[in-house]
Protein backbone atom coordinates (compact mmCIF):
# COMPACT_ATOMS: atom_id res chain seq x y z
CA UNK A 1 -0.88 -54.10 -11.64
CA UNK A 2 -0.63 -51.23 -14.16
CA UNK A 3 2.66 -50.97 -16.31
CA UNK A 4 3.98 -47.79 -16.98
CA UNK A 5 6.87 -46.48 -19.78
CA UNK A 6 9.64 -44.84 -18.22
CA UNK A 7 12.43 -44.18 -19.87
CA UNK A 8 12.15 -47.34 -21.81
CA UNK A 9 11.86 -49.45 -18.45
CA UNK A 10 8.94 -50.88 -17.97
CA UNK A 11 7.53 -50.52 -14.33
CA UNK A 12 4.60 -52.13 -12.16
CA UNK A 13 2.78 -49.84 -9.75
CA UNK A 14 0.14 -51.49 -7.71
CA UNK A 15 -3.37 -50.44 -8.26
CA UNK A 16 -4.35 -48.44 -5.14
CA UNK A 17 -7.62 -45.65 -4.20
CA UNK A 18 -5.59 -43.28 -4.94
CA UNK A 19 -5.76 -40.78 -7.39
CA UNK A 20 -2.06 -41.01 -8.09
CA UNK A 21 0.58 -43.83 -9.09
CA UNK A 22 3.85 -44.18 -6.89
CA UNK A 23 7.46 -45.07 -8.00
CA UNK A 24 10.14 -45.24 -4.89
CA UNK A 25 13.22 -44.66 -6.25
CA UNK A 26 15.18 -44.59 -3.13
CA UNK A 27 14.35 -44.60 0.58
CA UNK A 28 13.69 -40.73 0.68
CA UNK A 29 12.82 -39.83 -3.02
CA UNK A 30 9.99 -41.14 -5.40
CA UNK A 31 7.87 -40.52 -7.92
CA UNK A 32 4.24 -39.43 -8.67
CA UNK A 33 1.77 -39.68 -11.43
CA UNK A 34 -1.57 -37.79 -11.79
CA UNK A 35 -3.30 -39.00 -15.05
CA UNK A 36 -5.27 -36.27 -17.21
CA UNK A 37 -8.23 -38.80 -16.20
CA UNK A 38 -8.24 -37.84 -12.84
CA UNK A 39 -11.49 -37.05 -11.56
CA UNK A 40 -10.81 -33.12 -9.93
CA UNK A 41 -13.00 -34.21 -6.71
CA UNK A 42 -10.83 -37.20 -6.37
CA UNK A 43 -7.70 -33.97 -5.67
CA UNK A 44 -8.44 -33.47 -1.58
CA UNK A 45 -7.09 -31.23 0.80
CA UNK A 46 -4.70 -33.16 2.75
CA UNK A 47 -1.33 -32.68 4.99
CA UNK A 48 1.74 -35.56 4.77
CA UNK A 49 3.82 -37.07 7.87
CA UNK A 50 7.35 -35.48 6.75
CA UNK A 51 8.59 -32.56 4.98
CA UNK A 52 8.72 -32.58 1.31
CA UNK A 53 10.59 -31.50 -1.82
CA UNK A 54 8.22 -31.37 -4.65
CA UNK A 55 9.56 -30.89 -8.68
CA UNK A 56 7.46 -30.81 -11.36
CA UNK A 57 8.57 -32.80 -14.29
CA UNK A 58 5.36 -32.72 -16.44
CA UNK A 59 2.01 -31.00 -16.74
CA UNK A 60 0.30 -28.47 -18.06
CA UNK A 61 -3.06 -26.26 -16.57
CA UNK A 62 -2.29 -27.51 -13.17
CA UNK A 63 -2.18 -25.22 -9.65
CA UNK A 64 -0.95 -26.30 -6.56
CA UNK A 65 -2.62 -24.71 -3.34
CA UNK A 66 -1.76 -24.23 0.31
CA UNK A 67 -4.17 -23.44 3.06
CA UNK A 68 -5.37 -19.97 3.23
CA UNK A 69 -3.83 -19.01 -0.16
CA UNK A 70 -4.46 -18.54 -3.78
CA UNK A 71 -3.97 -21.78 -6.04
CA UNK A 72 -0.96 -20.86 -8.13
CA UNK A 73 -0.10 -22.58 -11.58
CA UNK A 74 2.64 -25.09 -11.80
CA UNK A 75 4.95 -25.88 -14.60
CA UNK A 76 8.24 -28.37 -15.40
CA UNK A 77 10.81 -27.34 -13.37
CA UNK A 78 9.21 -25.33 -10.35
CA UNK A 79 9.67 -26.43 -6.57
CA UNK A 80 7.58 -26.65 -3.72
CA UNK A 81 8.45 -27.01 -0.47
CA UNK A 82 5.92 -28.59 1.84
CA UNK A 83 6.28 -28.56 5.64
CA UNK A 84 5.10 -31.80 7.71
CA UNK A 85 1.35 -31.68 8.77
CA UNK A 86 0.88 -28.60 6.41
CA UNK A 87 -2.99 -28.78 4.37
CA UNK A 88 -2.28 -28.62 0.74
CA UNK A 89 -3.56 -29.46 -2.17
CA UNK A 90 -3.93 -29.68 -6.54
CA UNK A 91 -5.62 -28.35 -8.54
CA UNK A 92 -6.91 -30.69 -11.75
CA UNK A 93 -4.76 -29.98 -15.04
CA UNK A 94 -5.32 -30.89 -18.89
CA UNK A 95 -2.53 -33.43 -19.31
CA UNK A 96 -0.55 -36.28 -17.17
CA UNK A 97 1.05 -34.73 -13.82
CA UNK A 98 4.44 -36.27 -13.15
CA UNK A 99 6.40 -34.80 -10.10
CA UNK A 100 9.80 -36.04 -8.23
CA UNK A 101 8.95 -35.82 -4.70
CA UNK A 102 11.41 -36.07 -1.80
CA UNK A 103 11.11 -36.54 2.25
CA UNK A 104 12.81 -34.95 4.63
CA UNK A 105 13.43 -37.80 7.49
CA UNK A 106 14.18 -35.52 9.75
CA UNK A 107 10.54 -34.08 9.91
């Protein structure tokens, strides 16, 4: 298990193949970290189950993209909403990626 710093808390997220590390903070809301170590091919086009609320806490030099658009850039404090079975995607940054991300059960 890897132990993270979070606001002085120390948590344990299990290692996974995924590019990210998860913290559920309640049934519908969690959060997600995107080290600067990433590799970028490792950041796949993809679609979730539910509806989500996306906020960026931290990160700099990343883009978030949508199918059939332009990547756009996205910095603390923007929101993106993604619908269920929607392809998305990111875009590699320079530093750590930390969003909040919340599910719409009703999706």
């Amino acid at each position: 298990m890897k132990l993270v710093t979070s606001g002085g808390a120390r948590i344990k997220w299990p290692m996974s193949n995924n590019p990210y590390a998860d913290f559920r903070v309640t049934d519908k809301k969690f959060l997600r970290e995107f080290t600067a170590t990433v590799e970028a091919d490792e950041l796949v086009w993809h679609r979730d189950k539910k509806n989500r609320t996306v906020t960026v806490l931290e990160g700099t030099g990343w883009k978030f993209q949508y199918d059939n658009k332009l990547p756009k850039e996205i910095k603390p404090g923007d929101v993106i909403t993604i619908k269920a079975c929607e392809y998305h995607r990111i875009l590699k940054g320079e530093t750590t990626l930390k969003l909040e991300i919340i599910e719409d059960e009703n999706s």
